[in-house]
N, C-alpha and C. Protein backbone atom coordinates (compact mmCIF):
# COMPACT_ATOMS: atom_id res chain seq x y z
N UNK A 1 0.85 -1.17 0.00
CA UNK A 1 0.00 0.00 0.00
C UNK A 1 0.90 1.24 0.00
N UNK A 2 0.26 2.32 -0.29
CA UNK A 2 0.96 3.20 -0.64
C UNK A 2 0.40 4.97 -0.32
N UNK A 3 0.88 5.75 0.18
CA UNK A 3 0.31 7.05 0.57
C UNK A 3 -0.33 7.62 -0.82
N UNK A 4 -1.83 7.51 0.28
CA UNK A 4 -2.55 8.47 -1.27
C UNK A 4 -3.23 9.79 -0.56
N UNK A 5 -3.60 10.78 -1.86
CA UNK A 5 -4.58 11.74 -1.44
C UNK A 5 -5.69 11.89 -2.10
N UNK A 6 -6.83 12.45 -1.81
CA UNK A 6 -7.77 12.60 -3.03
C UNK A 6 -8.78 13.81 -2.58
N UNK A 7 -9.18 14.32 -3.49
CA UNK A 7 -9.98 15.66 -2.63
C UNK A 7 -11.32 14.79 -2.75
N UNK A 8 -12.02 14.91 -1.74
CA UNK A 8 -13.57 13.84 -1.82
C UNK A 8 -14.87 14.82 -1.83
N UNK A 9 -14.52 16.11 -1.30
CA UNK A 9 -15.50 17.56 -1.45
C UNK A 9 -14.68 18.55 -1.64
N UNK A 10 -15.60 19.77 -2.06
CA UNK A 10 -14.80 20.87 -2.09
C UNK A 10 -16.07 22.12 -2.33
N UNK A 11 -15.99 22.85 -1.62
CA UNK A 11 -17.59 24.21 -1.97
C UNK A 11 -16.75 25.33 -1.32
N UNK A 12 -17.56 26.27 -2.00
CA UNK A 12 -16.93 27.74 -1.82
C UNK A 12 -18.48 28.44 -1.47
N UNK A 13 -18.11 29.33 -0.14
CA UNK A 13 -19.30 30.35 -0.37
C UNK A 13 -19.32 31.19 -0.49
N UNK A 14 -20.73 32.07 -0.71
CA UNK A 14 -20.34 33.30 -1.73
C UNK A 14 -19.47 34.31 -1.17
N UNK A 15 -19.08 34.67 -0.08
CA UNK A 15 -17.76 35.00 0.50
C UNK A 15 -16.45 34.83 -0.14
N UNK A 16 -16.51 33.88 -0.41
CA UNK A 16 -14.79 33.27 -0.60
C UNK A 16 -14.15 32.31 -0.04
N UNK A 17 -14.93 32.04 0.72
CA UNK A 17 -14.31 30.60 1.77
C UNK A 17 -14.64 29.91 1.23
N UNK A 18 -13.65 28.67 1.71
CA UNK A 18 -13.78 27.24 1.09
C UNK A 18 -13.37 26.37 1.85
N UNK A 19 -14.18 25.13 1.82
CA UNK A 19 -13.94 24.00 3.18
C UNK A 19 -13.16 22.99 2.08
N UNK A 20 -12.74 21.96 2.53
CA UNK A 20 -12.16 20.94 1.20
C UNK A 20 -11.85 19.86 2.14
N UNK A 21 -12.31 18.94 1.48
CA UNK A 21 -12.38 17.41 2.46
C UNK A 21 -11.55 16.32 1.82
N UNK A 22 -10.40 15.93 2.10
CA UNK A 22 -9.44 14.99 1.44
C UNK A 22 -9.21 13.64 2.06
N UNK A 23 -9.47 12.46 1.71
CA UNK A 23 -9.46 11.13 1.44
C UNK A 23 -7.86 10.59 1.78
N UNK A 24 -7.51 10.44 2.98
CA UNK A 24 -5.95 9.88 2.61
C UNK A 24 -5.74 9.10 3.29
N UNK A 25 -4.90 8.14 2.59
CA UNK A 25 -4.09 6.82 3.17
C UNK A 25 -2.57 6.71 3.48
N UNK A 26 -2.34 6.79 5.02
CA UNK A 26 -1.17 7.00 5.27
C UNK A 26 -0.69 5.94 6.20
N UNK A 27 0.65 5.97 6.66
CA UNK A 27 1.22 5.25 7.40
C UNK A 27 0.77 5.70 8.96
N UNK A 28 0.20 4.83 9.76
CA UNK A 28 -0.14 4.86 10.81
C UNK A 28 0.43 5.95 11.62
N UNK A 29 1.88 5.81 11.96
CA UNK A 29 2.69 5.97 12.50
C UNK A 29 2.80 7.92 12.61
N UNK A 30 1.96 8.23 11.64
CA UNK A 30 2.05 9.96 11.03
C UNK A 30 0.46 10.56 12.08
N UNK A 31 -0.09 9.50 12.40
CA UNK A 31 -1.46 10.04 12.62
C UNK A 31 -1.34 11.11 13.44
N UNK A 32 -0.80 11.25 14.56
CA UNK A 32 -0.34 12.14 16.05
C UNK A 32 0.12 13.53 14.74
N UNK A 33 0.57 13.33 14.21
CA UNK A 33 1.31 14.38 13.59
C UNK A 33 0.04 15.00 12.89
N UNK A 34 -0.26 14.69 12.45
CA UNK A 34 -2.11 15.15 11.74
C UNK A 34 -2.81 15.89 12.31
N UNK A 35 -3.12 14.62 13.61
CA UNK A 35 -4.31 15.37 14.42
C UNK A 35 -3.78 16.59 15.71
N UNK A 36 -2.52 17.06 15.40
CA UNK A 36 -1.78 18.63 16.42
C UNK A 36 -2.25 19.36 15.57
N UNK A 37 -2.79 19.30 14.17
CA UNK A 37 -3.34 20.32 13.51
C UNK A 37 -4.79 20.73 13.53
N UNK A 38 -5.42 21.47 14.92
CA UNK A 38 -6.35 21.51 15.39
C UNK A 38 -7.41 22.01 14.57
N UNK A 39 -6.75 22.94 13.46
CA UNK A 39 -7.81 23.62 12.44
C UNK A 39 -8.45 22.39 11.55
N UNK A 40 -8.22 21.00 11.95
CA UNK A 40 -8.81 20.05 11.00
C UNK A 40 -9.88 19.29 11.46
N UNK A 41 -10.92 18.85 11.02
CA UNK A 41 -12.04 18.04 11.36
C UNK A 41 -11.37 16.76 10.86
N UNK A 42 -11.03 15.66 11.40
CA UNK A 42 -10.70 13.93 11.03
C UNK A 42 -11.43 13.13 11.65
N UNK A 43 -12.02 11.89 10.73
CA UNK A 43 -12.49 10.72 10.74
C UNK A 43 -11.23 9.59 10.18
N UNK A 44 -10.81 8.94 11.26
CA UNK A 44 -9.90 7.83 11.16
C UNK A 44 -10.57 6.61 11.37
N UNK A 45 -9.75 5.72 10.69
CA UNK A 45 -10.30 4.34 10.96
C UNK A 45 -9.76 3.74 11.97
N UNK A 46 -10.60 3.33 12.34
CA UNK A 46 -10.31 2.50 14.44
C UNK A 46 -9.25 1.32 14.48
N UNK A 47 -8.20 1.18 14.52
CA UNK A 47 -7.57 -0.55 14.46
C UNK A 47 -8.93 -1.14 15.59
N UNK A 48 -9.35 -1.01 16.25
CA UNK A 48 -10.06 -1.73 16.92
C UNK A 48 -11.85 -1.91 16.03
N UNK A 49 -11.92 -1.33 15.01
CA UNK A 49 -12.90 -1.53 14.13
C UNK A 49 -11.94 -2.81 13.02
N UNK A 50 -11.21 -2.88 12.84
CA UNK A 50 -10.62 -3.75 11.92
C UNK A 50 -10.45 -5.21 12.63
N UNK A 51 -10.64 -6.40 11.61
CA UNK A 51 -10.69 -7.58 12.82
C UNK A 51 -9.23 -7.70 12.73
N UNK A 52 -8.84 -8.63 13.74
CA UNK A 52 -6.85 -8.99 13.70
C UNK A 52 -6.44 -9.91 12.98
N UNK A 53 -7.07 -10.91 12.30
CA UNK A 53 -6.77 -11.38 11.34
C UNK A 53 -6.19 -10.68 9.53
N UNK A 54 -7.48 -9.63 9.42
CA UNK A 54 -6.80 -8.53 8.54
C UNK A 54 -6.13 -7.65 8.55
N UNK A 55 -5.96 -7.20 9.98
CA UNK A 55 -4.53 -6.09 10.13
C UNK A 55 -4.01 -7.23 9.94
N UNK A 56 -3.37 -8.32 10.50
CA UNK A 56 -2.72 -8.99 10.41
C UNK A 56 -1.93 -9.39 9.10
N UNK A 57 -3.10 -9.55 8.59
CA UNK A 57 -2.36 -10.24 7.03
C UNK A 57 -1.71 -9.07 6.04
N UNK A 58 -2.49 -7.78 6.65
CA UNK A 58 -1.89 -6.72 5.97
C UNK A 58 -0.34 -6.31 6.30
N UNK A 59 -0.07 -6.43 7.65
CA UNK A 59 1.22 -6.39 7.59
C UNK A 59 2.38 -7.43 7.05
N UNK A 60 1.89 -8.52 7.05
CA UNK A 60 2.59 -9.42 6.42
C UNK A 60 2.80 -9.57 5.05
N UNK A 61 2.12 -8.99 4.49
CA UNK A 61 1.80 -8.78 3.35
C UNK A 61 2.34 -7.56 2.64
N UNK A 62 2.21 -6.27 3.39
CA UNK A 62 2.46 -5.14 2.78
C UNK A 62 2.73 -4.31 4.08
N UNK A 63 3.79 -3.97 5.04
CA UNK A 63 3.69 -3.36 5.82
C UNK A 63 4.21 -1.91 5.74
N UNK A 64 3.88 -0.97 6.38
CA UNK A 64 4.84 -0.14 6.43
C UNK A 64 6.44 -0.11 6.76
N UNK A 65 7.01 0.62 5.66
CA UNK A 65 8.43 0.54 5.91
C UNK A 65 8.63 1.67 5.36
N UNK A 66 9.55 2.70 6.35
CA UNK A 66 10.23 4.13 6.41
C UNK A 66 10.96 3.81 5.16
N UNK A 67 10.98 4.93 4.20
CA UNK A 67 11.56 5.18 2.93
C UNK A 67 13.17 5.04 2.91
N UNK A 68 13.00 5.97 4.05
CA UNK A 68 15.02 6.69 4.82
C UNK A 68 14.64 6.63 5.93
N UNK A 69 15.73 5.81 6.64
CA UNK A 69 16.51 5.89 8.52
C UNK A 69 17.23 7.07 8.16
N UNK A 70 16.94 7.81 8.83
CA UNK A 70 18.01 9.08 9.30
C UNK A 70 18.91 8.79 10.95
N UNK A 71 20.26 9.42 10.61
CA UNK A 71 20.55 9.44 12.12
C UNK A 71 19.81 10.51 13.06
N UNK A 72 20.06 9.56 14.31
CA UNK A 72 19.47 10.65 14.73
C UNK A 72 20.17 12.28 15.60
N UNK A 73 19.94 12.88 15.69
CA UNK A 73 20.23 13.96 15.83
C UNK A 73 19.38 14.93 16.65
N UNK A 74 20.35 15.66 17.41
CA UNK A 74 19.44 16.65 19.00
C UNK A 74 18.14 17.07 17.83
N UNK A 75 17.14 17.67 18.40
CA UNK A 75 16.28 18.27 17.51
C UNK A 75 14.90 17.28 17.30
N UNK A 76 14.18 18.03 16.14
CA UNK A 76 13.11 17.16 16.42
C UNK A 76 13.04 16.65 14.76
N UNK A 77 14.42 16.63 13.94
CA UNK A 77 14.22 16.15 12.30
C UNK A 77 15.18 15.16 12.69
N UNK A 78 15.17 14.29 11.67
CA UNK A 78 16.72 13.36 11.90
C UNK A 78 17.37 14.04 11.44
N UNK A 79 18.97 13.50 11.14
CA UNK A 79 19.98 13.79 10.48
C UNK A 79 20.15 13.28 8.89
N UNK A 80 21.28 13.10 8.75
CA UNK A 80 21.69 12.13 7.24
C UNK A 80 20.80 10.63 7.28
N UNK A 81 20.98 10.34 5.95
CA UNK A 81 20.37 9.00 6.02
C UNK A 81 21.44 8.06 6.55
N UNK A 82 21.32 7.16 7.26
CA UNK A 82 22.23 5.80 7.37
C UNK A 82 22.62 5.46 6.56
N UNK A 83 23.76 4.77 6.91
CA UNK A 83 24.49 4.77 5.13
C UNK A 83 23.97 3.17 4.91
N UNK A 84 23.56 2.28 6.05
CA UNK A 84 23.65 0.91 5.70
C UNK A 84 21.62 1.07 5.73
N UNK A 85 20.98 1.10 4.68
CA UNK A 85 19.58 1.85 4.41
C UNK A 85 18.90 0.25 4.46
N UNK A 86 19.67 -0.77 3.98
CA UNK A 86 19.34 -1.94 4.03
C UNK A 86 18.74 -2.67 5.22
N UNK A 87 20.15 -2.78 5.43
CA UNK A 87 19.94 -3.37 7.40
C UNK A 87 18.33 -2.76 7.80
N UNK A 88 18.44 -0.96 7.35
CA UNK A 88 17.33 -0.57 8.54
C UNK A 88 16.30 -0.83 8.31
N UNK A 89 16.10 -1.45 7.28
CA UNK A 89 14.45 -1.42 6.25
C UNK A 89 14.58 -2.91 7.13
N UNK A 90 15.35 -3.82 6.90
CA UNK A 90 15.53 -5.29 7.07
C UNK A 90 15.13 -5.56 8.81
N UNK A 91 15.39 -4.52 9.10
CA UNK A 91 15.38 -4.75 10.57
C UNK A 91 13.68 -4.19 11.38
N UNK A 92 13.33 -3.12 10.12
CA UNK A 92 12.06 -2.65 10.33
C UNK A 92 11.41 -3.94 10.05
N UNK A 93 10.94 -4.62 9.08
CA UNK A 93 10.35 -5.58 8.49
C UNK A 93 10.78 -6.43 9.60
N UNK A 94 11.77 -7.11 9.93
CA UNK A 94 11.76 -8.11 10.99
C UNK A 94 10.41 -7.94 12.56
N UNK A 95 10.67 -6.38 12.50
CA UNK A 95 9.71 -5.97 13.72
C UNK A 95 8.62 -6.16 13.45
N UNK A 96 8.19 -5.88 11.96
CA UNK A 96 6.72 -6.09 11.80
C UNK A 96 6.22 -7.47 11.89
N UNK A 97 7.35 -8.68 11.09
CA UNK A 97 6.71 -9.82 11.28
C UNK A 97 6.72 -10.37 12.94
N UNK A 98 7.98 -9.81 13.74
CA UNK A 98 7.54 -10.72 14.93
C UNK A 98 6.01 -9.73 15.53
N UNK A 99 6.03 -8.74 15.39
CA UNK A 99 4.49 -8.18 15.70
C UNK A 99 3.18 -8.68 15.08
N UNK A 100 3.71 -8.75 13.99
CA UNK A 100 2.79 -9.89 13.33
C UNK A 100 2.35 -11.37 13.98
N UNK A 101 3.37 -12.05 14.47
CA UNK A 101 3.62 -13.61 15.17
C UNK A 101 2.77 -13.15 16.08
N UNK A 102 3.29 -12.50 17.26
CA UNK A 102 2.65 -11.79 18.53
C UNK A 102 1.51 -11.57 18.20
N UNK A 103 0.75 -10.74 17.57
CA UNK A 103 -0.47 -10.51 17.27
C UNK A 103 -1.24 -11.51 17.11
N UNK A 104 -0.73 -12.37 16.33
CA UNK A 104 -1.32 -13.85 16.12
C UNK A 104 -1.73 -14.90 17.46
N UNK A 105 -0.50 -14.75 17.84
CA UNK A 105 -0.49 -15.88 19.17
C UNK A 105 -1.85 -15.26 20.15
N UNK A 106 -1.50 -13.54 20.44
CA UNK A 106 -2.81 -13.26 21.24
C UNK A 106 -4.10 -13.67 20.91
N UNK A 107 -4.43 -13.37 19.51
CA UNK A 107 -5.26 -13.41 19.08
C UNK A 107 -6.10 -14.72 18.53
N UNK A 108 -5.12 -15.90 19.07
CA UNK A 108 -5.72 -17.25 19.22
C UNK A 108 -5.64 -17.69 20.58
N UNK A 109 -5.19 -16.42 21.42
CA UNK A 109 -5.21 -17.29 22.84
C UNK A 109 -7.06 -16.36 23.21
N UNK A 110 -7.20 -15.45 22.35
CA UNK A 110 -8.63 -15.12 22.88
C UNK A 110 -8.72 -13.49 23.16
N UNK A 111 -7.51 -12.72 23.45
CA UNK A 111 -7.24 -11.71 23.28
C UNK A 111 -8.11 -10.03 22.65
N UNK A 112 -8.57 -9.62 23.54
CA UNK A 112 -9.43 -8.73 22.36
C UNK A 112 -8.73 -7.73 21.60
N UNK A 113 -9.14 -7.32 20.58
CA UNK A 113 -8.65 -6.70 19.45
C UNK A 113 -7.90 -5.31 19.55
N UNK A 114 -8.47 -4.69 20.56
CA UNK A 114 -8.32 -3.06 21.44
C UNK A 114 -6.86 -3.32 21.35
N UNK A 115 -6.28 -4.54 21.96
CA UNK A 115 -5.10 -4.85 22.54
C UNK A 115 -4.19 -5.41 21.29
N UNK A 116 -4.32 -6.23 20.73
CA UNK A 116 -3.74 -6.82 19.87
C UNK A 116 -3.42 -6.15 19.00
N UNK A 117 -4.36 -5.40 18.15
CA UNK A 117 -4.12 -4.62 16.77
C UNK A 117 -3.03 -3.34 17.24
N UNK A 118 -2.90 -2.86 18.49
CA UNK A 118 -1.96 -1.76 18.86
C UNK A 118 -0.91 -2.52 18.83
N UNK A 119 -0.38 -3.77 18.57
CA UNK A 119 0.84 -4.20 18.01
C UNK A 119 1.55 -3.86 16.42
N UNK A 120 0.10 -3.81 15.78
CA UNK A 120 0.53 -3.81 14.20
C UNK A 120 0.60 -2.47 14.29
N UNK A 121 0.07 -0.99 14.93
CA UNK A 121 0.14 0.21 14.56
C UNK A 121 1.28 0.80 13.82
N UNK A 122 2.27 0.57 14.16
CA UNK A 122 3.19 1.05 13.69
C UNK A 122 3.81 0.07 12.12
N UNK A 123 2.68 -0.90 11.56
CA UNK A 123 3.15 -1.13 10.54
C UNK A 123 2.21 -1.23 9.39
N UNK A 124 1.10 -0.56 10.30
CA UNK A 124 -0.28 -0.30 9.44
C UNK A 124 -0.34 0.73 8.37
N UNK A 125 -1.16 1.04 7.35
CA UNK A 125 -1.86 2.31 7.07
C UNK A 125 -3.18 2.17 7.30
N UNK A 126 -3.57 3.33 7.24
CA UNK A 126 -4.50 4.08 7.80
C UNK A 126 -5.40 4.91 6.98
N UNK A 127 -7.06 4.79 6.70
CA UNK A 127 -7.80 5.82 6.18
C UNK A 127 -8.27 6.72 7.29
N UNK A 128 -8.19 7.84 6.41
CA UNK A 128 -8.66 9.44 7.21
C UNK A 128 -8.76 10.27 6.46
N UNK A 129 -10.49 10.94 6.76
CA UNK A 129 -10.97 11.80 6.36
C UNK A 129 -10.66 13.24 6.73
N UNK A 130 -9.97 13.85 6.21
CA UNK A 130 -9.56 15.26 6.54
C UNK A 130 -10.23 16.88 5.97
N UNK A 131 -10.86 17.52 6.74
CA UNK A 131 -11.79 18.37 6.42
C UNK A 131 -11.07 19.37 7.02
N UNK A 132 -10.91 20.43 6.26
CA UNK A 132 -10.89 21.88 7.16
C UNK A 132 -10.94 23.57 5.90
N UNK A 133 -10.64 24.73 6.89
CA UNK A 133 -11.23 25.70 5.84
C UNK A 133 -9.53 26.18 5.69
N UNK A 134 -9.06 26.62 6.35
CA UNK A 134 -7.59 26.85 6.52
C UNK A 134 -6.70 25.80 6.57
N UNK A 135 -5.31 26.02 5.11
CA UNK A 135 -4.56 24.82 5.09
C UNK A 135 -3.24 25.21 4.98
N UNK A 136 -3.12 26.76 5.35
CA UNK A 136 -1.68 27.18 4.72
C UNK A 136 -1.13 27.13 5.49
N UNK A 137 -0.99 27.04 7.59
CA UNK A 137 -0.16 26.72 7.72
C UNK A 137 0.40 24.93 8.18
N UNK A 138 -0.86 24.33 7.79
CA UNK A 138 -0.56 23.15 7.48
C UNK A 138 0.46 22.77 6.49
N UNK A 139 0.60 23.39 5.56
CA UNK A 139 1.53 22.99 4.19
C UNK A 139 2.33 23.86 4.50
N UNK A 140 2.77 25.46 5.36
CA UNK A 140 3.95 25.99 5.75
C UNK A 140 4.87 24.85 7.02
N UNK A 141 4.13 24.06 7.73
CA UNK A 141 5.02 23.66 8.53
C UNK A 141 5.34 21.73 8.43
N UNK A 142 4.33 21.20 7.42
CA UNK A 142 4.40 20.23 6.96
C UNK A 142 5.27 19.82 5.78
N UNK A 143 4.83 20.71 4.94
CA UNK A 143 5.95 20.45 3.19
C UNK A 143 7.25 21.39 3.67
N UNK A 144 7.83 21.79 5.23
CA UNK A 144 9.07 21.99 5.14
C UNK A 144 10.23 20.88 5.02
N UNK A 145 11.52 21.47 4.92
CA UNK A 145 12.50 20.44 4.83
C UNK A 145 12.60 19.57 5.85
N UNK A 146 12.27 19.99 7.22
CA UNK A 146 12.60 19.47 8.42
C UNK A 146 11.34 18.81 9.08
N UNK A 147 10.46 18.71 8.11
CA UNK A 147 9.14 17.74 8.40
C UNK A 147 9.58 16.61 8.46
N UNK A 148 9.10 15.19 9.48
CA UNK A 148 9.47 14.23 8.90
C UNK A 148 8.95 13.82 7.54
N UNK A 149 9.63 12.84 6.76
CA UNK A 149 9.72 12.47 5.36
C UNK A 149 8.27 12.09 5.26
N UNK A 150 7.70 11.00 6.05
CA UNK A 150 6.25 10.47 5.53
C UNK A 150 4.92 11.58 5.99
N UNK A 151 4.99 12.61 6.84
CA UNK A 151 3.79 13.37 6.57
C UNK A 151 4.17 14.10 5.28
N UNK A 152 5.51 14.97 5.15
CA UNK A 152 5.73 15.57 4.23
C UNK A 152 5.46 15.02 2.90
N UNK A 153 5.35 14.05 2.61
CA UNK A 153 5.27 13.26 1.64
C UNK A 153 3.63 13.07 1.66
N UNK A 154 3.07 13.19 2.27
CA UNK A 154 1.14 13.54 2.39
C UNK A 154 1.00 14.58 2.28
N UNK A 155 1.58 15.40 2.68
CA UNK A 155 1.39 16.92 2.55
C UNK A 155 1.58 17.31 1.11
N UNK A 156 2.45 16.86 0.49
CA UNK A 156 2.81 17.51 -1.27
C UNK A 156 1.62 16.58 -1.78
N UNK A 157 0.92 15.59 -1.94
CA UNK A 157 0.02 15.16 -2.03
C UNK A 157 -1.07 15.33 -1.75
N UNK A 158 -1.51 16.20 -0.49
CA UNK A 158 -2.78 16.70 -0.45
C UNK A 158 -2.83 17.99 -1.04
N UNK A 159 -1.75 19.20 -1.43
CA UNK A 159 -2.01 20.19 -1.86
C UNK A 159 -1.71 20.21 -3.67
N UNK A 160 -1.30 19.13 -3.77
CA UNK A 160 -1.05 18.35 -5.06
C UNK A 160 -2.27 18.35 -5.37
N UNK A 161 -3.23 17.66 -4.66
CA UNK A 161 -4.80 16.66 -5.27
C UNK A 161 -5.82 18.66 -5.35
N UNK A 162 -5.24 19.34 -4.40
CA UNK A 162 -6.10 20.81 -4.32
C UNK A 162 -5.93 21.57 -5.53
């Protein structure tokens, strides 16, 4: 799976304002980063609405995996990319499948879902409905350089789809 955007409404009133409602599929892991942007109305999908068998297979299948490991560095951006980009992807994916295993085992010992599926979060994506009237300084502090890579990478995509 793959980060998408899509504009799903859009109206202007006779003022000049305009609300605009965008459709996007992102990596779990970005959601917190979304919803600090208080000027937005969001409808997310629940991991605890999803059964654990299909998060499940989704990560095994297609999980999230960070584009670039950056080092890390004081501050709140990383640094350079790691030079060994392999390892880190290799080592991400290892986490997802034993979260994957784990998820499994709970989830045949009887386990409810609330609990279990917050294992896969971090290797999920995610639909969310994003509504709001003001977006500029969403895209001033999101499509900067020092955004992390995967909202920024939603962000040129939602003002892309506008």
């Amino acid at each position: 799976m793959t980060t998408t955007a899509r504009i799903i409404a859009h109206s202007r009133n006779p003022d000049g304002g305009e609300v605009t409602t965008v459709e996007c599929v992102m990596p779990r892991i970005i959601l917190p980063e979304l919803t600090r942007h208080r000027c937005m109305s969001l409808s997310v999908q629940s991991s605890r609405a999803v059964p654990v068998p299909k998060l499940i297979e989704g990560v095994r299948r297609d999980p999230f995996v960070p584009e670039v490991f950056t080092a890390n560095i004081p501050g709140m951006s990383g640094g350079e990319p790691l030079p060994d980009q392999g390892r880190a992807k290799l080592l991400w994916v290892e986490a997802a499948s034993q979260a994957a295993m784990i998820a499994d085992d709970l989830h045949k010992m009887g386990a409810a879902k609330e609990h279990v599926n917050r294992l896969l979060e971090p290797f999920v994506y995610v639909a969310v409905i994003v509504t709001a009237t003001e977006w500029e300084n969403f895209f001033a502090l999101r499509i900067a350089p020092e955004a992390q890579p995967e909202i920024r990478d939603l962000a040129v995509m939602m003002k892309g789809a506008m």
